[in-house]
Protein backbone atom coordinates (compact mmCIF):
# COMPACT_ATOMS: atom_id res chain seq x y z
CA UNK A 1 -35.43 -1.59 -71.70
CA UNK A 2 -34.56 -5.59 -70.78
CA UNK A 3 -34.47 -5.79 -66.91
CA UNK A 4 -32.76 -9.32 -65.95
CA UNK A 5 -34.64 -9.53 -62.36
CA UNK A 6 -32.49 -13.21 -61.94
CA UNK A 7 -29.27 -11.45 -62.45
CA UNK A 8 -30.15 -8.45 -60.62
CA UNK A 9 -31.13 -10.84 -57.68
CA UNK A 10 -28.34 -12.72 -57.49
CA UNK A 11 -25.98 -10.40 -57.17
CA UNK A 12 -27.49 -8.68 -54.87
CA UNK A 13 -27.66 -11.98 -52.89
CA UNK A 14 -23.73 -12.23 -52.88
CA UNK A 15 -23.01 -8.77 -52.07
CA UNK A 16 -25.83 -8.81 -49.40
CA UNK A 17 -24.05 -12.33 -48.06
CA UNK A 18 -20.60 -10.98 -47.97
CA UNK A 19 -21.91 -7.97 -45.86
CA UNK A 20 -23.60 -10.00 -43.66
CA UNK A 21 -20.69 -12.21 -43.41
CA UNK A 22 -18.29 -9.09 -42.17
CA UNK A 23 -20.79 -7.59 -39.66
CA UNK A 24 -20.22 -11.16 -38.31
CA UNK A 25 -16.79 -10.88 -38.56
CA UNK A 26 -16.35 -7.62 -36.73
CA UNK A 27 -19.09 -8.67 -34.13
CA UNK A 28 -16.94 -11.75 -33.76
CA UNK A 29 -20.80 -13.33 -33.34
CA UNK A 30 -21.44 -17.10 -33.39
CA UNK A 31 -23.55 -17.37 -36.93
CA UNK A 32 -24.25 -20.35 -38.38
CA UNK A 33 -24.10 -20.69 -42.37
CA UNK A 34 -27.70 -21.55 -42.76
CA UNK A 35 -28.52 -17.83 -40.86
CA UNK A 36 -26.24 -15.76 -43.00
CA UNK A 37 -27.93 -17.31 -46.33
CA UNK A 38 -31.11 -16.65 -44.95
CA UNK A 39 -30.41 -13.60 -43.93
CA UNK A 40 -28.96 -12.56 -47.33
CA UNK A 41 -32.46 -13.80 -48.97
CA UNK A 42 -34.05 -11.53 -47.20
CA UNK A 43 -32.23 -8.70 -47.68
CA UNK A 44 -32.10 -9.72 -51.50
CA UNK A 45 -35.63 -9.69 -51.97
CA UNK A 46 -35.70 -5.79 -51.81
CA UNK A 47 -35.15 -6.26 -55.47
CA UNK A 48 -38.09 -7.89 -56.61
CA UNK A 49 -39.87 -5.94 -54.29
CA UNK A 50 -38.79 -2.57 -55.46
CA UNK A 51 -39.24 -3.43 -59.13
CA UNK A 52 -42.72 -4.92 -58.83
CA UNK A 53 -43.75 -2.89 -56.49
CA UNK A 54 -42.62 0.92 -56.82
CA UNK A 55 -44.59 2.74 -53.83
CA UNK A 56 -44.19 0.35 -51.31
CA UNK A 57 -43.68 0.89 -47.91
CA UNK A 58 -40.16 -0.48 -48.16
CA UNK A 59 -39.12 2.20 -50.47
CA UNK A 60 -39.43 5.14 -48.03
CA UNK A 61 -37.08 6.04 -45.62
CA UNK A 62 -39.20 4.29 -42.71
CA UNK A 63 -39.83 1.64 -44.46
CA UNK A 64 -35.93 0.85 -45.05
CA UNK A 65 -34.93 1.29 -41.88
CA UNK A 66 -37.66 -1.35 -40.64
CA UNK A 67 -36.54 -3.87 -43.57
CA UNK A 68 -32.83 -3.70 -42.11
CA UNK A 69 -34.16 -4.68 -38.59
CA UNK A 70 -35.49 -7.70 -40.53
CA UNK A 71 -32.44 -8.49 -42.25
CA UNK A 72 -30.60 -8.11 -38.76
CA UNK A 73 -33.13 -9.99 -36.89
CA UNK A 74 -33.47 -13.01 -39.87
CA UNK A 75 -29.44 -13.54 -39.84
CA UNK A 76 -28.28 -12.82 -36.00
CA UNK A 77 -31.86 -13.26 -34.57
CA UNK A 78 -32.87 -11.44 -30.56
CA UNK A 79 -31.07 -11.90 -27.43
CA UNK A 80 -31.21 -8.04 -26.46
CA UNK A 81 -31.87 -4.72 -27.71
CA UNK A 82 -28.66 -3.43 -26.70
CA UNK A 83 -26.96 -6.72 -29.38
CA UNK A 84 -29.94 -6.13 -31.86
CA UNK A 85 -28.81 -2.01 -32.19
CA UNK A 86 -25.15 -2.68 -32.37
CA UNK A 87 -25.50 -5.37 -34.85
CA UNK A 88 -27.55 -2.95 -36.83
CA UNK A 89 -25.44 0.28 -36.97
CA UNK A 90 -22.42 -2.21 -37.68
CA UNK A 91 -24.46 -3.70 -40.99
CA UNK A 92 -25.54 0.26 -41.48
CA UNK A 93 -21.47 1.23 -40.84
CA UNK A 94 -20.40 -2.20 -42.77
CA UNK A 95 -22.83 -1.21 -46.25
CA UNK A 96 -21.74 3.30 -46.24
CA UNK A 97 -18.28 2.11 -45.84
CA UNK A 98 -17.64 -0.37 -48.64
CA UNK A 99 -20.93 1.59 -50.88
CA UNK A 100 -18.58 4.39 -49.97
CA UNK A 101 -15.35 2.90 -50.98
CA UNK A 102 -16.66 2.00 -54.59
CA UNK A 103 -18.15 4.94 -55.19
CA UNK A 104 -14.82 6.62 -54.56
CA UNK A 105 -13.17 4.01 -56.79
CA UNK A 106 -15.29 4.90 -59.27
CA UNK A 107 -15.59 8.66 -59.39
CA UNK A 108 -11.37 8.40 -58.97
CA UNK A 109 -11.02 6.57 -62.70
CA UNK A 110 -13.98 8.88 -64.48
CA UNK A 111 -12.88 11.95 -66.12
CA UNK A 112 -15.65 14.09 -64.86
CA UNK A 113 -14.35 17.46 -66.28
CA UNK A 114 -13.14 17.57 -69.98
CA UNK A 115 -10.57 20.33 -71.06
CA UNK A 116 -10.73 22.41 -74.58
CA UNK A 117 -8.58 25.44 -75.75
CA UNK A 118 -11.93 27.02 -74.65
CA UNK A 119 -11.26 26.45 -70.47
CA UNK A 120 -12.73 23.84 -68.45
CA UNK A 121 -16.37 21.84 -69.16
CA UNK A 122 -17.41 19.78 -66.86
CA UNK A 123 -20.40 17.15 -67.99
CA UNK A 124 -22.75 14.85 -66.71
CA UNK A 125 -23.90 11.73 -68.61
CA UNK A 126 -27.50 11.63 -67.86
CA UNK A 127 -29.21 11.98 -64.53
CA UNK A 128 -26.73 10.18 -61.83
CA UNK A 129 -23.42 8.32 -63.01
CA UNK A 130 -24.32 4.25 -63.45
CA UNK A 131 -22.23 2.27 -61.78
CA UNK A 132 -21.71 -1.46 -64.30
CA UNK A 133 -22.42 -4.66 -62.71
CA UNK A 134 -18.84 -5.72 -63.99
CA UNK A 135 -17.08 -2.81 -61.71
CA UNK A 136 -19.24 -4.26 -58.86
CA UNK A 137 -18.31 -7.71 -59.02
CA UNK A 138 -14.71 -6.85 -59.58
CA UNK A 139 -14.13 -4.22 -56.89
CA UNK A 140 -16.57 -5.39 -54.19
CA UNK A 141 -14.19 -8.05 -53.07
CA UNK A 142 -11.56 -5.76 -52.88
CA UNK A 143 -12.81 -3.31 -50.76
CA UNK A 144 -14.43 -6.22 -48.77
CA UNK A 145 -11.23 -7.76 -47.70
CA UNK A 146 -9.62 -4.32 -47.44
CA UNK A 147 -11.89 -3.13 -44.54
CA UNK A 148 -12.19 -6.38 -43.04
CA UNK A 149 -8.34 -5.84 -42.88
CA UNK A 150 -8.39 -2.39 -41.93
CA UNK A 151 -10.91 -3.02 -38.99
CA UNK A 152 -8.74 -6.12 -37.55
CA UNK A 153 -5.45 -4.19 -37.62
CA UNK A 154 -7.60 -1.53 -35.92
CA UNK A 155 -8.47 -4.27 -32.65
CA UNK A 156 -5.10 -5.10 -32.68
CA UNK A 157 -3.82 -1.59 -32.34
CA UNK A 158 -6.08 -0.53 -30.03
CA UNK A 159 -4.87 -3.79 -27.67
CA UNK A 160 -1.44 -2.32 -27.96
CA UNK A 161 -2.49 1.07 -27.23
CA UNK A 162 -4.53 0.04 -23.87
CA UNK A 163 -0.58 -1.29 -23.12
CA UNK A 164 1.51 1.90 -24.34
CA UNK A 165 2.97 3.97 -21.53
CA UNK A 166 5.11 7.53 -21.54
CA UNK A 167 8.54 6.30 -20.41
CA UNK A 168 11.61 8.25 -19.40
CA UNK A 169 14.95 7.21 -19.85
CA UNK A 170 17.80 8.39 -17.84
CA UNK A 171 21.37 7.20 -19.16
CA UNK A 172 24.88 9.25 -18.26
CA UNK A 173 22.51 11.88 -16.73
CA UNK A 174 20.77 12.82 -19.98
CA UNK A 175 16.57 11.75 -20.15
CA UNK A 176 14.59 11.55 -22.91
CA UNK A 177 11.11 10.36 -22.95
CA UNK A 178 9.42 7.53 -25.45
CA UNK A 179 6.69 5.44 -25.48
CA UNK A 180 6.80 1.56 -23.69
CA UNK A 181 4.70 -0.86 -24.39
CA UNK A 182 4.30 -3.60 -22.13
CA UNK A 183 5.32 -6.88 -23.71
CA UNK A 184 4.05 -10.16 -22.29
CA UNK A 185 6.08 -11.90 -24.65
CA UNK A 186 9.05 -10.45 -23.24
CA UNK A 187 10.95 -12.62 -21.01
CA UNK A 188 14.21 -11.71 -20.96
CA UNK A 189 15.91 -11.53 -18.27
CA UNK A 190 19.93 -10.99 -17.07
CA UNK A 191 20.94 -15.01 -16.73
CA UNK A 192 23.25 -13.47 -13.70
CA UNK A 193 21.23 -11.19 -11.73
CA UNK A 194 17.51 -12.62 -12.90
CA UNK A 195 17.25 -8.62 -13.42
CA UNK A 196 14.38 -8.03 -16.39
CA UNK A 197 15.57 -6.63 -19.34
CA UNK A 198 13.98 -3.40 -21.30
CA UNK A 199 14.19 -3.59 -25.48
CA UNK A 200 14.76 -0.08 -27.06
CA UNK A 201 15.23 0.35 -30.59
CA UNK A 202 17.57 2.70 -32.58
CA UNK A 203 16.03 5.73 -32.74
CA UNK A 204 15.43 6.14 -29.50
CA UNK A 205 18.71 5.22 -27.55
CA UNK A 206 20.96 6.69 -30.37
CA UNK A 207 19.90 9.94 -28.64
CA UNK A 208 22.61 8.85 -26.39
CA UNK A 209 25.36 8.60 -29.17
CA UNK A 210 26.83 10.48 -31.89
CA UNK A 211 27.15 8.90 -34.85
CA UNK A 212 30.67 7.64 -34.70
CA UNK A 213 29.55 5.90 -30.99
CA UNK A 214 26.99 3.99 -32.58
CA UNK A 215 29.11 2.72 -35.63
CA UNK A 216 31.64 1.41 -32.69
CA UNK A 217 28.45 0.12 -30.87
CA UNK A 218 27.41 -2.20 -33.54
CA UNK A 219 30.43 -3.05 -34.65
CA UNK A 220 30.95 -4.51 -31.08
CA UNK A 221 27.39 -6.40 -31.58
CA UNK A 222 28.34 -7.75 -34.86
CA UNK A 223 32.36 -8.82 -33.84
CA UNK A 224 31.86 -8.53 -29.92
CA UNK A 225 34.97 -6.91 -29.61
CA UNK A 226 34.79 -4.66 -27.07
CA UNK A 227 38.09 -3.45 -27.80
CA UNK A 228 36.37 -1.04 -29.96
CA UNK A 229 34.26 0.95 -27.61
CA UNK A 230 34.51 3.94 -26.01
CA UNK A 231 35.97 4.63 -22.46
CA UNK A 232 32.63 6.54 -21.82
CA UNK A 233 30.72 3.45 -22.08
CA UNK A 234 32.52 0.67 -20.64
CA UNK A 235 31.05 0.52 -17.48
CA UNK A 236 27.81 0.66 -19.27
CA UNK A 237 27.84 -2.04 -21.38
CA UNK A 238 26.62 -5.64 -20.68
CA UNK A 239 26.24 -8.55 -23.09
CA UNK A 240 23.30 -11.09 -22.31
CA UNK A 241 23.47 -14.42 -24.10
CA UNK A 242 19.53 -15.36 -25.53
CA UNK A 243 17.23 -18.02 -26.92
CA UNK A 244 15.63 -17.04 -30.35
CA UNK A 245 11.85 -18.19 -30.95
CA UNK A 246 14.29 -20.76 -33.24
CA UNK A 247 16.04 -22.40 -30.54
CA UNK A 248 18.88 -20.70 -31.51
CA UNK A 249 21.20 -19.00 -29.06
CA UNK A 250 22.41 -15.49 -29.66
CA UNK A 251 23.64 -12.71 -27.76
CA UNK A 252 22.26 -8.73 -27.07
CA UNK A 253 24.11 -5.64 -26.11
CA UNK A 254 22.62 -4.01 -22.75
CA UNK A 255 23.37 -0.23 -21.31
CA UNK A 256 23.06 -0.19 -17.43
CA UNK A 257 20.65 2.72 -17.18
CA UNK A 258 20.43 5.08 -13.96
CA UNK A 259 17.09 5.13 -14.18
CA UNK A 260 13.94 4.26 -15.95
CA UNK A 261 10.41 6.38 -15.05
CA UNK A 262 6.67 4.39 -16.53
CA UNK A 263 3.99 6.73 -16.27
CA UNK A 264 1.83 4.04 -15.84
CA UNK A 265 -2.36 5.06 -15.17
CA UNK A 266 -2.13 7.43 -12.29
CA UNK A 267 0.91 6.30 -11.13
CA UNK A 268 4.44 7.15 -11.52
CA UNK A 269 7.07 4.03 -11.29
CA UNK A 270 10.95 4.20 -11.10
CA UNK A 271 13.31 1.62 -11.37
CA UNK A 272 16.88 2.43 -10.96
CA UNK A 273 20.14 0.49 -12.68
CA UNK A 274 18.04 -1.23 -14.87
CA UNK A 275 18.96 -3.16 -17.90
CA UNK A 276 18.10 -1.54 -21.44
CA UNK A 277 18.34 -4.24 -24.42
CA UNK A 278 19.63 -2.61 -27.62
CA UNK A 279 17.99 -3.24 -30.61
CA UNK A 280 19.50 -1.99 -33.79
CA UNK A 281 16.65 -0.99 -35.97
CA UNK A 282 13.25 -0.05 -35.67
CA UNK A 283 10.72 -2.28 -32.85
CA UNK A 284 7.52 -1.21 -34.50
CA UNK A 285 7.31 -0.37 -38.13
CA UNK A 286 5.16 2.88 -37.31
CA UNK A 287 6.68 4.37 -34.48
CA UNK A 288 4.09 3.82 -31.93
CA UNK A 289 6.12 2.93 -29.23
CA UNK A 290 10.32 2.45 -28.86
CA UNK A 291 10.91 0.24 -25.46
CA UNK A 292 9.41 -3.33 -24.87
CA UNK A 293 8.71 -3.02 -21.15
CA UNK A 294 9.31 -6.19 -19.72
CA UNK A 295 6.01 -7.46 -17.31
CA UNK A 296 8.47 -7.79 -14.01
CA UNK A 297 9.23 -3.95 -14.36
CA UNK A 298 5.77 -2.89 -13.82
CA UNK A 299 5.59 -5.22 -10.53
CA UNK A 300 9.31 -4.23 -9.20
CA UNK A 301 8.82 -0.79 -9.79
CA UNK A 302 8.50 1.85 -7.04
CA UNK A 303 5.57 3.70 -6.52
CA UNK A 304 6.42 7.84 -6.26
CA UNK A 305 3.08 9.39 -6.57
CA UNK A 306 -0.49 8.51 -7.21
């Protein structure tokens, strides 16, 4: 059997450099260029040194572990031990997790398990189940960039999360609770009263309405004739003229709530008659949270309990 060592090397170099180049990613770490090369020839030359030399240290378990401390240490270098051991369990995390994600890949389009009038065989070609160097280069990108993306919508849903408060709603004496999520991008306020302005979506204030209410209700928003709505919610309804991130000017339907309760940390706020923007579809595509709290809430609000 032909072993290309030059092959085998460099594409270990590549994979070993985009891993590298990830943990750096995540770590959001200062590298520069030069480091992460070296630090991929490093970790490449576990090839040659596995093939020439068989029962090396590097090939037990020890041994491994102390070559990845090199790898670490050659690309990101030492400016603690508490850095050094979280850059190392994020290469260790970074290499099961995308190893992981091709081997699934690849197990998913074999047909381990053959089927015959006789039943079910399953089979096994030879000891272990290769893996070709053209699957590899071909699906190693992939799942590179898909847990690269996977791990950044991650930080940015955990920043919403630290921001996501129970909320309840009181309108015409009914409550229902939701999830708010305070918005610093929200600046909307009532050009008449300065009052703040809370954003729910649909499927949380149509709780409120049956279905025939909220047909009316948006034809109002889309003819603003307020002909159309119902006596029950006349002296509910506000309209509050808007600038767009375009420049453009717009308006919003508002309800006049009774009251709106933010279980925010160990504290309970209330702010009564406040101003609940209406917006006719969904704010967040997953369902995490239903009301934009505006920031001015949170500092108006009245402190019940602790």
């Amino acid at each position: 059997m032909s072993i290309y060592l030059d092959v085998i090397w460099a594409l270990n170099f590549l994979v070993d450099l985009m891993l590298l180049m990830l943990v750096q990613i995540l770590a959001r770490k200062p590298v520069k260029r030069t480091r992460l090369f070296l630090g991929a020839f490093v970790a490449s030359c576990i090839v040659p040194l596995t093939i020439l030399y068989p029962n090396s240290f590097f090939n037990h378990v020890i041994g491994k572990l102390v070559y990845s401390f090199f790898i670490i240490f050659s690309t990101f270098g030492f400016k603690s031990l508490y850095r050094f051991i979280k850059l190392s369990l994020l290469f260790y995390f970074v290499s099961f997790a995308i190893g992981g994600g091709l081997m699934a890949i690849h197990f998913f389009l074999q047909r381990p398990v053959s089927v015959t009038l006789d039943g079910i065989i399953t089979f096994n070609q030879g000891y272990g189940d290769p893996v070709s160097w053209i699957f590899v280069i071909t699906c190693f990108p992939i799942i590179w960039y898909f847990t690269k993306r996977r791990m950044d919508e991650h930080v940015g849903e955990q920043v919403k999360y630290d921001e996501m408060y129970k909320v309840v709603l009181t309108i015409h004496r009914e409550s229902f609770e939701s999830i708010g999520y305070v918005d610093s991008g929200n600046q909307l306020v009532d050009p008449m009263t300065k009052q703040p302005v809370v954003i729910c979506d649909q499927p949380f204030l149509q709780q409120w309405f049956d279905d025939e209410e909220w047909k009316e209700l948006q034809r109002v928003k889309e003819h603003l004739d307020f002909s159309q709505l119902p006596k029950k919610w006349e002296d509910k309804l506000h309209l509050i003229p808007y600038q767009g991130v375009d420049g453009a000017h717009s308006f919003m339907l508002a309800i006049r709530a009774e009251e709106l309760t933010i279980f925010y940390n160990n504290e309970v706020l209330q702010t009564a008659n406040v101003l609940i923007g209406i917006q006719f579809g969904e704010l967040e595509r997953d369902g995490q949270y239903h009301c934009l709290l505006h920031p001015l809430i949170i500092k108006q609000s009245i402190i019940q309990s602790a």
